[in-house]
Protein backbone atom coordinates (compact mmCIF):
# COMPACT_ATOMS: atom_id res chain seq x y z
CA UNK A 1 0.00 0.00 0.00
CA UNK A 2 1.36 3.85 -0.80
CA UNK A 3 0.22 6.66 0.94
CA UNK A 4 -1.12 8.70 -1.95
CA UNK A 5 -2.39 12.05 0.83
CA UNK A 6 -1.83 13.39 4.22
CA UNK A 7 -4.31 15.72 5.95
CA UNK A 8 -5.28 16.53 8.97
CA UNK A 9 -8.45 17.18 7.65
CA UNK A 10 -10.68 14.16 7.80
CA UNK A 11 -13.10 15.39 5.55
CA UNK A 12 -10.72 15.65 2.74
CA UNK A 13 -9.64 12.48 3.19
CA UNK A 14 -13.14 10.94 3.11
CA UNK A 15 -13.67 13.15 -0.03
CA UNK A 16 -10.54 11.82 -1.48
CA UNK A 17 -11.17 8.09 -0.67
CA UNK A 18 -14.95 9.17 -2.69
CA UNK A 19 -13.52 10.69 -5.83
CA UNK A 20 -10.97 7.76 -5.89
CA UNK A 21 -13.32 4.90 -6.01
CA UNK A 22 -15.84 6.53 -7.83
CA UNK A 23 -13.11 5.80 -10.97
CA UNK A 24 -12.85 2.03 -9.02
CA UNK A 25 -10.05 2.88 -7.58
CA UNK A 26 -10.15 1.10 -3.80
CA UNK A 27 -8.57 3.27 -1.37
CA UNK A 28 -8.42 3.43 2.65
CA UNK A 29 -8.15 5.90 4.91
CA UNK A 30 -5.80 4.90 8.20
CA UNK A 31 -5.41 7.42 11.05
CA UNK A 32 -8.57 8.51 12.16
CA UNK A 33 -8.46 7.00 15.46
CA UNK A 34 -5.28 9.81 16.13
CA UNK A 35 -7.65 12.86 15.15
CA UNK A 36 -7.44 15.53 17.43
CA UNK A 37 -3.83 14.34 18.70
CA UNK A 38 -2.05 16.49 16.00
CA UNK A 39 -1.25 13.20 14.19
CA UNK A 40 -2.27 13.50 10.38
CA UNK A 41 -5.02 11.17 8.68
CA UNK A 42 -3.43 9.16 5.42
CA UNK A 43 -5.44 8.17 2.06
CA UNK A 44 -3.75 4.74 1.09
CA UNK A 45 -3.96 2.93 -2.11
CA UNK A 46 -2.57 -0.21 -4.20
CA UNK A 47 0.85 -0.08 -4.95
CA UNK A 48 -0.51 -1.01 -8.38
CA UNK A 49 -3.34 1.68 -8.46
CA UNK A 50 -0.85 4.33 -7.13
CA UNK A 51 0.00 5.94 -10.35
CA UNK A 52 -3.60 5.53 -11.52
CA UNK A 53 -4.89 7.46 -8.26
CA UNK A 54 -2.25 10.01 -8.67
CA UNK A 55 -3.69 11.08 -12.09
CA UNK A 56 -6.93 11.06 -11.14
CA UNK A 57 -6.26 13.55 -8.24
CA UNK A 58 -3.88 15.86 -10.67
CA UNK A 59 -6.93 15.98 -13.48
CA UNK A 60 -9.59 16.80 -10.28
CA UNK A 61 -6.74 19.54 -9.06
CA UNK A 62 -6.61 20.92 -12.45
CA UNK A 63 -10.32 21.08 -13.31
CA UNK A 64 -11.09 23.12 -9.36
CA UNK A 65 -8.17 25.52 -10.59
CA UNK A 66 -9.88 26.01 -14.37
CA UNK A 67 -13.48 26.54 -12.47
CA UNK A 68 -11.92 29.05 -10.01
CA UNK A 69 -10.34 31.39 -12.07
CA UNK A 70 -13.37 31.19 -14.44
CA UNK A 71 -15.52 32.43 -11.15
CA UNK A 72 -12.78 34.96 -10.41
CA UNK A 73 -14.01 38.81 -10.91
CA UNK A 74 -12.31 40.38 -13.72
C-alpha cells in the first residue's frame, strides 16, 4: 500500500477516498483513530493503483483551478 495524501483534515480524506473509487479505484483511509492528537489522517492505495490514483487527483486539481479562475471577478 502507498500513501497517496496526508491531511489533517478528515473530511478531505473521506472526499478523497470518494472521488478515488468513484473511478474504481479502492482506497483506505488509516489514522482517524489519532484525530485531534495532532497526528495527520493518510489516504492509502494499491501499490498497483498508485499511479492511476495520482492522475486522477492531478486531473480533479486541475479542473477546481480552471473553475476558479473562471468564477474569479475580472
Amino acid at each position: 500500500m502507498i500513501e497517496l495524501l496526508r491531511t489533517s483534515m478528515v473530511h478531505q480524506a473521506h472526499v478523497t477516498r470518494t472521488l478515488l473509487e468513484s473511478f474504481r479505484v479502492r482506497a483506505t483511509v488509516r489514522g482517524e483513530a489519532t484525530i485531534g492528537m495532532g497526528v495527520p489522517i493518510g489516504v492509502w492505495v494499491s501499490a498497483e493503483d498508485a499511479e492511476r490514483a495520482r492522475a486522477i487527483l492531478r486531473e480533479d486539481q486541475e479542473d477546481t483551478d480552471r473553475t476558479d479562475e473562471s468564477a474569479a471577478p475580472s
